[in-house]
PDB file of N, CA and C in Angstrom:
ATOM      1  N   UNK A   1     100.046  86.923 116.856  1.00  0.00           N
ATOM      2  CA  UNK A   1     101.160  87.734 117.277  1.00  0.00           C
ATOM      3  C   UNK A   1     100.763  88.524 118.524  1.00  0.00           C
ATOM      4  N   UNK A   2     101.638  88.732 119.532  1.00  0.00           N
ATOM      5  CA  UNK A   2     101.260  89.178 120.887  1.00  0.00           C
ATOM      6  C   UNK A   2     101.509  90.502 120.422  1.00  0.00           C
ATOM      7  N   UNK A   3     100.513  91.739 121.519  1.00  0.00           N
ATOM      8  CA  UNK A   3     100.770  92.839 121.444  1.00  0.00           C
ATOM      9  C   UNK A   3     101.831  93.086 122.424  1.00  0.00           C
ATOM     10  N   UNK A   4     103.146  93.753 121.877  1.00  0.00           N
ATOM     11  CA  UNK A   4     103.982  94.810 123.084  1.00  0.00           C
ATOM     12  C   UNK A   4     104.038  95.844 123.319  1.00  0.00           C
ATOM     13  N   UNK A   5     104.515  96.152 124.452  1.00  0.00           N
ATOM     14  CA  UNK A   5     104.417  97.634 124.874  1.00  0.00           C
ATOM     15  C   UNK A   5     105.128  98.229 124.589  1.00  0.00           C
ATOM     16  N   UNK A   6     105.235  99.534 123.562  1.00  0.00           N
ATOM     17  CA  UNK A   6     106.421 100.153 123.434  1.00  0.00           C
ATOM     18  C   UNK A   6     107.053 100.555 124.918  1.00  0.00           C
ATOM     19  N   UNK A   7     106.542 101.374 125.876  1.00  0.00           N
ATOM     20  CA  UNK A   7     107.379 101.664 126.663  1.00  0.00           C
ATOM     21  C   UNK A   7     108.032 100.839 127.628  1.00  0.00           C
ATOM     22  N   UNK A   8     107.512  99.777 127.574  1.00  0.00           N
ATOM     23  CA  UNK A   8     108.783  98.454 128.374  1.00  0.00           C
ATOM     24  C   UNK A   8     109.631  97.646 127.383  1.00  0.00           C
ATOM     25  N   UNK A   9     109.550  97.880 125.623  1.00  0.00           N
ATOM     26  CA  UNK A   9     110.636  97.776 125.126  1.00  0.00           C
ATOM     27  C   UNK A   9     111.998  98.348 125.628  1.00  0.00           C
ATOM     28  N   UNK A  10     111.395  99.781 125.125  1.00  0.00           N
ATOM     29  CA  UNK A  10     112.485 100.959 125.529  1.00  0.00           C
ATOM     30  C   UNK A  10     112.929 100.869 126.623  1.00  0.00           C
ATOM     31  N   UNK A  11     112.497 100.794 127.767  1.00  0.00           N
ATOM     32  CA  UNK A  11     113.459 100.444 129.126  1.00  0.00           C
ATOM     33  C   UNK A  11     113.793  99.456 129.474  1.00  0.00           C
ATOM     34  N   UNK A  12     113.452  98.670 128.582  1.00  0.00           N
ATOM     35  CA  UNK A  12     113.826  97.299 128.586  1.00  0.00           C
ATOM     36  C   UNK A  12     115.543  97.234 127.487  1.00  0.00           C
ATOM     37  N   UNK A  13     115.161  97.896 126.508  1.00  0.00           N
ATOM     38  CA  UNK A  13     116.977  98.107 125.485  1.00  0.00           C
ATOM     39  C   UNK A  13     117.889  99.262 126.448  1.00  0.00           C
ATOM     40  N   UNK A  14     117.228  99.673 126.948  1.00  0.00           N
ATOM     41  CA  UNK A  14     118.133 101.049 127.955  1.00  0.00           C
ATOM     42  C   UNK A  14     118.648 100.544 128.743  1.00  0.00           C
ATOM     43  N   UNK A  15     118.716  99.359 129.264  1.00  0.00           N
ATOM     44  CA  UNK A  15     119.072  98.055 130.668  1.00  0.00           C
ATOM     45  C   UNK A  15     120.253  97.360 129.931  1.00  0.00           C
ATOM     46  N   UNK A  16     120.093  97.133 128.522  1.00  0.00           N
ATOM     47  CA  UNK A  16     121.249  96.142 128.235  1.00  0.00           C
ATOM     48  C   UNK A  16     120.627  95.713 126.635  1.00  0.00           C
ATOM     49  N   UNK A  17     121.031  94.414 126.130  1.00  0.00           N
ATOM     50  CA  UNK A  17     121.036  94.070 125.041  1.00  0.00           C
ATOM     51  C   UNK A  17     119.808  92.861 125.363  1.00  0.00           C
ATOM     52  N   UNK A  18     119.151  93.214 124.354  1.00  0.00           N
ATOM     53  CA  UNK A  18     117.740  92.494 124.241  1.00  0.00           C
ATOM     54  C   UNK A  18     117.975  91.486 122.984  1.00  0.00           C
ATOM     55  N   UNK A  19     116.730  90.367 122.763  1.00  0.00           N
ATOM     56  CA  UNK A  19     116.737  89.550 122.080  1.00  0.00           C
ATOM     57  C   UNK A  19     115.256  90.405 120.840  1.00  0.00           C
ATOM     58  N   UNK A  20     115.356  90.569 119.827  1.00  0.00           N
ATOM     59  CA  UNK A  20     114.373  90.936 119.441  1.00  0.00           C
ATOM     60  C   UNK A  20     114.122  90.159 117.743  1.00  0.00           C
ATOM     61  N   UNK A  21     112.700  89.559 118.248  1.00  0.00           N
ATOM     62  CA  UNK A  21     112.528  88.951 117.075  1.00  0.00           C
ATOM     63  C   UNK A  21     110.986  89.547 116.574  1.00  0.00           C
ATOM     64  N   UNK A  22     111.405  89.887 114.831  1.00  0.00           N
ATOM     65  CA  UNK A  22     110.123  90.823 114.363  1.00  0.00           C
ATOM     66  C   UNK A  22     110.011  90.038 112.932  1.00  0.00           C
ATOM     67  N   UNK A  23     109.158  90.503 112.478  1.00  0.00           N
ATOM     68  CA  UNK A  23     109.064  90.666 111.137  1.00  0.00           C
ATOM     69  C   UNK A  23     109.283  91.519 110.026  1.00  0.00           C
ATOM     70  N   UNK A  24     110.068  91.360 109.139  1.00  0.00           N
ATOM     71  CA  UNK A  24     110.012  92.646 108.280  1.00  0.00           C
ATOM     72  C   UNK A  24     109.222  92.760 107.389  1.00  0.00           C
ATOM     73  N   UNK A  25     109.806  93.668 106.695  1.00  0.00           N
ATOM     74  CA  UNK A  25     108.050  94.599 105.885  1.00  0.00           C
ATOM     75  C   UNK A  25     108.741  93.457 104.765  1.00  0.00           C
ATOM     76  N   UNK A  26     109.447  92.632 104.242  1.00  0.00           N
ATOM     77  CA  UNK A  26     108.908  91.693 103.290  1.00  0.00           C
ATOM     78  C   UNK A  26     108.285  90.410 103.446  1.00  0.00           C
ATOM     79  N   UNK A  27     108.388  90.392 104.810  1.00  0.00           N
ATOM     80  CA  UNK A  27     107.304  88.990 105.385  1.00  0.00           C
ATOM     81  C   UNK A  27     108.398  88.242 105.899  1.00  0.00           C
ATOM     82  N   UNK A  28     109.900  88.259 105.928  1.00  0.00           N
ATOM     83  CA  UNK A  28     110.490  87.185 106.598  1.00  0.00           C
ATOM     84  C   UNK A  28     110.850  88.049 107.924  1.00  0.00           C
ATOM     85  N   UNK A  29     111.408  86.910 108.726  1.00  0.00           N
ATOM     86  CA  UNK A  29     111.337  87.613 110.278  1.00  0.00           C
ATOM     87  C   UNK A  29     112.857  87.195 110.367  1.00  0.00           C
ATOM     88  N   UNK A  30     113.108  88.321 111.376  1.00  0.00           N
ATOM     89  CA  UNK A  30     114.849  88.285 111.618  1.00  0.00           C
ATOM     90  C   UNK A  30     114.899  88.480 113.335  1.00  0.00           C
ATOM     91  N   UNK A  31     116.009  87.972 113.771  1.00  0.00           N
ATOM     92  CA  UNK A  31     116.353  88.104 115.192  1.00  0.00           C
ATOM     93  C   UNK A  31     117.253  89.191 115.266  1.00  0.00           C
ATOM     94  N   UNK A  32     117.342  89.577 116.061  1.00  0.00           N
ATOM     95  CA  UNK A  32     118.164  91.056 116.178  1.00  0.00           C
ATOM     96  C   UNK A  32     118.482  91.043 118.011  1.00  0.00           C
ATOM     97  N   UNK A  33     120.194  91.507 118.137  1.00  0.00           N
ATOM     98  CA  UNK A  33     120.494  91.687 119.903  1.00  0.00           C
ATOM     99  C   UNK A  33     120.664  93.126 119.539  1.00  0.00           C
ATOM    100  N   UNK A  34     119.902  93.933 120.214  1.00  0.00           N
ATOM    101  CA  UNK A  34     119.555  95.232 120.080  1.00  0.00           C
ATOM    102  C   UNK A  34     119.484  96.117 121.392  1.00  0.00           C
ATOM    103  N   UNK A  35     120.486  96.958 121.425  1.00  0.00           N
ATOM    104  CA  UNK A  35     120.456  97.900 122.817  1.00  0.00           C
ATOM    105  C   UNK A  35     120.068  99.335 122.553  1.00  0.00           C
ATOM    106  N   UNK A  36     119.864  99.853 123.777  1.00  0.00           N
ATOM    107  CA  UNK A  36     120.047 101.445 123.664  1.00  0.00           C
ATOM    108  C   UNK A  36     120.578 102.168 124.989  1.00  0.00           C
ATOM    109  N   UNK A  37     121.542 101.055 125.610  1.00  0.00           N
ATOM    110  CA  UNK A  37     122.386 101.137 126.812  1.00  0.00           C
ATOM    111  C   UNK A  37     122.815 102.479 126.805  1.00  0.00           C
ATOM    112  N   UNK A  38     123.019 103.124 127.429  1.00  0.00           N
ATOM    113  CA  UNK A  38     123.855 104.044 126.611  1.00  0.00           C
ATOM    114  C   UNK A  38     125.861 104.094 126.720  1.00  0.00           C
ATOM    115  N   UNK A  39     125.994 103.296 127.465  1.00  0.00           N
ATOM    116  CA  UNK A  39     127.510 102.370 127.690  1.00  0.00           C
ATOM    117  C   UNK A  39     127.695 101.689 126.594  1.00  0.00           C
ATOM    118  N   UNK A  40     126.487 101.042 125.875  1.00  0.00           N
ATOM    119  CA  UNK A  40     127.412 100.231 124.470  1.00  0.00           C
ATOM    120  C   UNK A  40     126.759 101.026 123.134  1.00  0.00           C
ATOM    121  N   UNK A  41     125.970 102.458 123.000  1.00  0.00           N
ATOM    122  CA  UNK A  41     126.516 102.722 121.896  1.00  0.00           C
ATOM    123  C   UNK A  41     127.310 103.805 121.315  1.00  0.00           C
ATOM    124  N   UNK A  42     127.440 104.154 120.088  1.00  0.00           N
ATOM    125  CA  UNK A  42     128.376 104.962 119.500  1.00  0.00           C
ATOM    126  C   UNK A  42     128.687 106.543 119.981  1.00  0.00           C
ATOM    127  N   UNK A  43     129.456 106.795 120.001  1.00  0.00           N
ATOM    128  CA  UNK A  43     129.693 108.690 120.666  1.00  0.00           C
ATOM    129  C   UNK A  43     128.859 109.027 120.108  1.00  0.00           C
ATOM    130  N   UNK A  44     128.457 109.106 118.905  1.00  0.00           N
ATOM    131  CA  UNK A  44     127.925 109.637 117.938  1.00  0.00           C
ATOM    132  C   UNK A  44     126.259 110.098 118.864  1.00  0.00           C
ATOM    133  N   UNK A  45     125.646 109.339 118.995  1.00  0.00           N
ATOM    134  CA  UNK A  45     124.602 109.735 120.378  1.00  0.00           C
ATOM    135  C   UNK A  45     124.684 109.994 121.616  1.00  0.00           C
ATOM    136  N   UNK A  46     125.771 109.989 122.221  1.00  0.00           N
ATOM    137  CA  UNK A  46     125.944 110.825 123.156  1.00  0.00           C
ATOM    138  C   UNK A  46     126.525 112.423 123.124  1.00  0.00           C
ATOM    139  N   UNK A  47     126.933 112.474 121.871  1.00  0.00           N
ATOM    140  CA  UNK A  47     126.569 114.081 121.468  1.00  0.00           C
ATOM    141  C   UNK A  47     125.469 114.306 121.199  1.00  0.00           C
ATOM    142  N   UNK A  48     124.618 113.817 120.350  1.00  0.00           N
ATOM    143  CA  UNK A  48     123.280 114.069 120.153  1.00  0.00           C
ATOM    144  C   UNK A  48     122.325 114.617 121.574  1.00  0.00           C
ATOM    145  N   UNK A  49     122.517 113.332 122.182  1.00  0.00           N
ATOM    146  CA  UNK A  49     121.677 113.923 123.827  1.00  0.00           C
ATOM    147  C   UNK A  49     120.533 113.650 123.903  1.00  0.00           C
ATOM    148  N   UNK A  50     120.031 113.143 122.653  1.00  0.00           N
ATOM    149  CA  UNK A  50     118.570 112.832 122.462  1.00  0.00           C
ATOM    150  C   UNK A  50     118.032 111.864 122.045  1.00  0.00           C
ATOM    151  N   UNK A  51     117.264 111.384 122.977  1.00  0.00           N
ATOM    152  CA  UNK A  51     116.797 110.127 122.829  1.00  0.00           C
ATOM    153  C   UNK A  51     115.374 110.237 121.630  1.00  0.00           C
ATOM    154  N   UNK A  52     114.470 111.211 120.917  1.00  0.00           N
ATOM    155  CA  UNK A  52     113.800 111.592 120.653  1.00  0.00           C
ATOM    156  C   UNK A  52     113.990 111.085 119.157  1.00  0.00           C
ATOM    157  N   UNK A  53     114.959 111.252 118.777  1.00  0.00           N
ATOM    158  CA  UNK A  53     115.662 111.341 117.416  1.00  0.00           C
ATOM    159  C   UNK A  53     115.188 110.233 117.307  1.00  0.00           C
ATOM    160  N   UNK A  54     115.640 108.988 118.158  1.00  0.00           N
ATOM    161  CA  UNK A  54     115.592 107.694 118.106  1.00  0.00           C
ATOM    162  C   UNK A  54     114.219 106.912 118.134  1.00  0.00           C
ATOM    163  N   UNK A  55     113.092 107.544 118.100  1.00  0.00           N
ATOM    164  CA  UNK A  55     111.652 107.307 117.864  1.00  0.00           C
ATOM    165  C   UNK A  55     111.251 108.000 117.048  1.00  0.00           C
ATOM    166  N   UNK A  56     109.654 107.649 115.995  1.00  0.00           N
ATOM    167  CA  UNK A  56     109.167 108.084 115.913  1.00  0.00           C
ATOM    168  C   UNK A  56     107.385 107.137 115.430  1.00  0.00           C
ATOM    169  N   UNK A  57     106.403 108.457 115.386  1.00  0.00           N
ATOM    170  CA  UNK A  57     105.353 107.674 114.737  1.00  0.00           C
ATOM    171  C   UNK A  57     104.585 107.326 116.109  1.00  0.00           C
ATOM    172  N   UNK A  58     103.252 106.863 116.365  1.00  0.00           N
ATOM    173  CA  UNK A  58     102.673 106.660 117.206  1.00  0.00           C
ATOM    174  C   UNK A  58     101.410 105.158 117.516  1.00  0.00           C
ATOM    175  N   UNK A  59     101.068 105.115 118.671  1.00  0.00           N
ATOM    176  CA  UNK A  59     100.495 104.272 118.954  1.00  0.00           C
ATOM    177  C   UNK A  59     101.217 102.948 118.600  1.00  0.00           C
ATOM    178  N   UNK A  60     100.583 101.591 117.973  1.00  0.00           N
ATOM    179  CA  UNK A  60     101.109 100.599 117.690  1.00  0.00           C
ATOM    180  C   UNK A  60     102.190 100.382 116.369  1.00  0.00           C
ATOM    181  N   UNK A  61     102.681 101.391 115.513  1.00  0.00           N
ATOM    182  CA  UNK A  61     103.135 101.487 114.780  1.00  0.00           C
ATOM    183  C   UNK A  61     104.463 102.257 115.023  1.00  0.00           C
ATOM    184  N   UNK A  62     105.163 102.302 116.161  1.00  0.00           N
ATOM    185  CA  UNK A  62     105.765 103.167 116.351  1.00  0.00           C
ATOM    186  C   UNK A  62     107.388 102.557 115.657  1.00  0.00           C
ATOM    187  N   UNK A  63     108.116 103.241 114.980  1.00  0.00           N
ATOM    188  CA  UNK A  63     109.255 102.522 114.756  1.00  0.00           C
ATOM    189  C   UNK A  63     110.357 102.878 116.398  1.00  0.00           C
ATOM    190  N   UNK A  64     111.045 101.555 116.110  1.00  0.00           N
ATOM    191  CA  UNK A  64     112.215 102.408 117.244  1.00  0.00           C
ATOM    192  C   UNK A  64     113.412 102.334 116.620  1.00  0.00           C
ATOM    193  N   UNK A  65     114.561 102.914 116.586  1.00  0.00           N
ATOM    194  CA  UNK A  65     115.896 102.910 116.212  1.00  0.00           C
ATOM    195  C   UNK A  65     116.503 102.074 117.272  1.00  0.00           C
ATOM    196  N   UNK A  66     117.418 101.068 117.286  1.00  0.00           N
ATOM    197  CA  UNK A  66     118.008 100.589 118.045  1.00  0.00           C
ATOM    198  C   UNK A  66     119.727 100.500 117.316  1.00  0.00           C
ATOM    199  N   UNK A  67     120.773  99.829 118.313  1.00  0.00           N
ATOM    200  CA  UNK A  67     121.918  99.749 118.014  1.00  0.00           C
ATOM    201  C   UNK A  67     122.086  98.436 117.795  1.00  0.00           C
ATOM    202  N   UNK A  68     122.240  97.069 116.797  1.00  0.00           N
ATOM    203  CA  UNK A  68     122.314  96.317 116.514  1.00  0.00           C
ATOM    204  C   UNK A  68     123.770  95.555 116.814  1.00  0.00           C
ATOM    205  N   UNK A  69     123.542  94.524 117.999  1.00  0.00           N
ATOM    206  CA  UNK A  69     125.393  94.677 118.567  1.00  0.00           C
ATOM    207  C   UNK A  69     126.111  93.518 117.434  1.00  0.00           C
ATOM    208  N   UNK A  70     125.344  92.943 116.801  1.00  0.00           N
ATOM    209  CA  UNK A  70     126.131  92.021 116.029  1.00  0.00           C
ATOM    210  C   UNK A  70     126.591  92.596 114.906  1.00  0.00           C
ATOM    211  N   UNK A  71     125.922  93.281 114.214  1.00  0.00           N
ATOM    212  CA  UNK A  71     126.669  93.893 113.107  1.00  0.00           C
ATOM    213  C   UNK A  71     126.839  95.276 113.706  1.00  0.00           C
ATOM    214  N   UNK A  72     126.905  95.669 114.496  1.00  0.00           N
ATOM    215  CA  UNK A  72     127.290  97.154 114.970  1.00  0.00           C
ATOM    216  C   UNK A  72     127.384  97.963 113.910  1.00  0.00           C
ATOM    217  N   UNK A  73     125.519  98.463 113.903  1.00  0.00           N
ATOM    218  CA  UNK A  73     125.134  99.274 112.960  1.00  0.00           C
ATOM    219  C   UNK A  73     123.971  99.814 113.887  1.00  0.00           C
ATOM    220  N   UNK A  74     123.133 100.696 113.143  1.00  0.00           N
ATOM    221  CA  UNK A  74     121.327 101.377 113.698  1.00  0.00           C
ATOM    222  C   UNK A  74     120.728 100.184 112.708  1.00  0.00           C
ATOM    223  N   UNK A  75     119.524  99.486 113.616  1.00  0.00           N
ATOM    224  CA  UNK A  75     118.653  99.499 113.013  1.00  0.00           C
ATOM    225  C   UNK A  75     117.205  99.542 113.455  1.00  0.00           C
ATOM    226  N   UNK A  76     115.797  99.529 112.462  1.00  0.00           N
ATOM    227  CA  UNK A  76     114.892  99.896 112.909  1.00  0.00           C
ATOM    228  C   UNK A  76     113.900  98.786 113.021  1.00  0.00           C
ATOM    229  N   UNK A  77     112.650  98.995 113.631  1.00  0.00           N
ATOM    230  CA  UNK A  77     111.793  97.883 113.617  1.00  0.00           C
ATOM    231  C   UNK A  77     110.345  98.771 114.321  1.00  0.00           C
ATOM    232  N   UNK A  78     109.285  98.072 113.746  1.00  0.00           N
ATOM    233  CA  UNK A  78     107.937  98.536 114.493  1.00  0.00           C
ATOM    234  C   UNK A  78     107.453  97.727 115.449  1.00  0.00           C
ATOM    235  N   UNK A  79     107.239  98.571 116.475  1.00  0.00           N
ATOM    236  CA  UNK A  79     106.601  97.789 117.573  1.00  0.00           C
ATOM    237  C   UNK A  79     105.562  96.431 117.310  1.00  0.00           C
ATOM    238  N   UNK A  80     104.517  97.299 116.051  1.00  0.00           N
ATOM    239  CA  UNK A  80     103.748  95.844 116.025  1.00  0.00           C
ATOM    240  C   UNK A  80     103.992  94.961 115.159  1.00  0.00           C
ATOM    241  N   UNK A  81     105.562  94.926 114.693  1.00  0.00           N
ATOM    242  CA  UNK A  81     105.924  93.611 114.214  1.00  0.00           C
ATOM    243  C   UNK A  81     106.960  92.442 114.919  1.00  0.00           C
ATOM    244  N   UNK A  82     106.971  92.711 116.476  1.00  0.00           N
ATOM    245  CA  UNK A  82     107.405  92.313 117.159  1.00  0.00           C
ATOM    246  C   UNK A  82     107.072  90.722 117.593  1.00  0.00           C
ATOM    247  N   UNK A  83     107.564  89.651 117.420  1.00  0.00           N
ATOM    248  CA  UNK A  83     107.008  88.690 117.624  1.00  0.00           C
ATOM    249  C   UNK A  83     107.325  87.875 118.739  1.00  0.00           C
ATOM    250  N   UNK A  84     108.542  88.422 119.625  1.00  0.00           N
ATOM    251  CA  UNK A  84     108.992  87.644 120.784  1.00  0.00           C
ATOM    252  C   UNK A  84     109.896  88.665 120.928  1.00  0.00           C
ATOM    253  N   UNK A  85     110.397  89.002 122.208  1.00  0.00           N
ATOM    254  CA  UNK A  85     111.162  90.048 123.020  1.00  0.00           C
ATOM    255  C   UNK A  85     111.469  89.297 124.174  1.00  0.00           C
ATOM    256  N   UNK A  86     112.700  89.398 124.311  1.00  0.00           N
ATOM    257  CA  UNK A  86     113.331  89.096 125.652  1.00  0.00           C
ATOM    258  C   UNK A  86     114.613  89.912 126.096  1.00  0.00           C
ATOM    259  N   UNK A  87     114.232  90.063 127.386  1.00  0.00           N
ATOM    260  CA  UNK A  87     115.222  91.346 128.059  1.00  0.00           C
ATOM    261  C   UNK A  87     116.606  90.688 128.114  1.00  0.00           C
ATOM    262  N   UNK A  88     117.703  91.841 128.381  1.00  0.00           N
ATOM    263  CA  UNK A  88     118.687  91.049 129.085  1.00  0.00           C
ATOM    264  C   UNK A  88     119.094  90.173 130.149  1.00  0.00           C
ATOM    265  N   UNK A  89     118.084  90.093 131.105  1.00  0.00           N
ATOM    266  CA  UNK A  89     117.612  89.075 132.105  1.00  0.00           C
ATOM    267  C   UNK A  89     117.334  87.930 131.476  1.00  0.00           C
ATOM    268  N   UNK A  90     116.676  87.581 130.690  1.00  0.00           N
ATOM    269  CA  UNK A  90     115.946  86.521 129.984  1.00  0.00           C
ATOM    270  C   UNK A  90     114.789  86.235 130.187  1.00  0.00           C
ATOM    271  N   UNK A  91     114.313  87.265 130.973  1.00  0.00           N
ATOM    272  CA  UNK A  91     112.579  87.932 130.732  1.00  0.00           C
ATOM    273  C   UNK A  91     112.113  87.679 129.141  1.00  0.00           C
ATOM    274  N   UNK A  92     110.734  87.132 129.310  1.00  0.00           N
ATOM    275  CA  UNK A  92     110.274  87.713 128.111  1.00  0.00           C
ATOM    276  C   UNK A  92     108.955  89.010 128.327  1.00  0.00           C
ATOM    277  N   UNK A  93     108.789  89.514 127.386  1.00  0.00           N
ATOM    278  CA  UNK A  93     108.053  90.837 128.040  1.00  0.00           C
ATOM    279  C   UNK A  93     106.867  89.670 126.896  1.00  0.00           C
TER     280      UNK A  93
END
């Protein structure tokens, strides 16, 4: 499994809707189109104002909160269960 960088995730979901494929904590892995645009998500964080809320935890374990555009919900994931990332460009980081 490749290591990623949290901080070119994050400005990488702040650009647009990303491809994110991880693993979850029961061992199967899920794909997820995940933004943190702030044009596609809910009012609900743009009252907030804070992007802070939306992290936590450190080094390689960091979870991030993202906005999940297919089921338009929050959801979360840890950096080091990241198994392929690709930007909205079609970069892969």
């Amino acid at each position: 499994m490749r290591n990623y960088d949290y901080q070119q995730i994050i400005e990488a979901l702040q650009k647009g809707v990303c491809r994110v494929t991880f693993t979850k904590v029961d061992g199967s892995n899920r794909v997820m189109f995940a933004t943190l645009q702030p044009e596609l998500l809910p009012e609900m964080l743009e009252e907030l104002g804070n992007q802070s809320l939306l992290t936590e935890g450190d080094g390689d374990n960091e979870l991030v909160t993202v906005w999940d555009t297919q089921v338009d919900g929050w959801r979360r994931f840890r950096v080091s269960s990241v198994i392929d990332f690709t930007d909205s460009f079609g970069v892969r980081s």
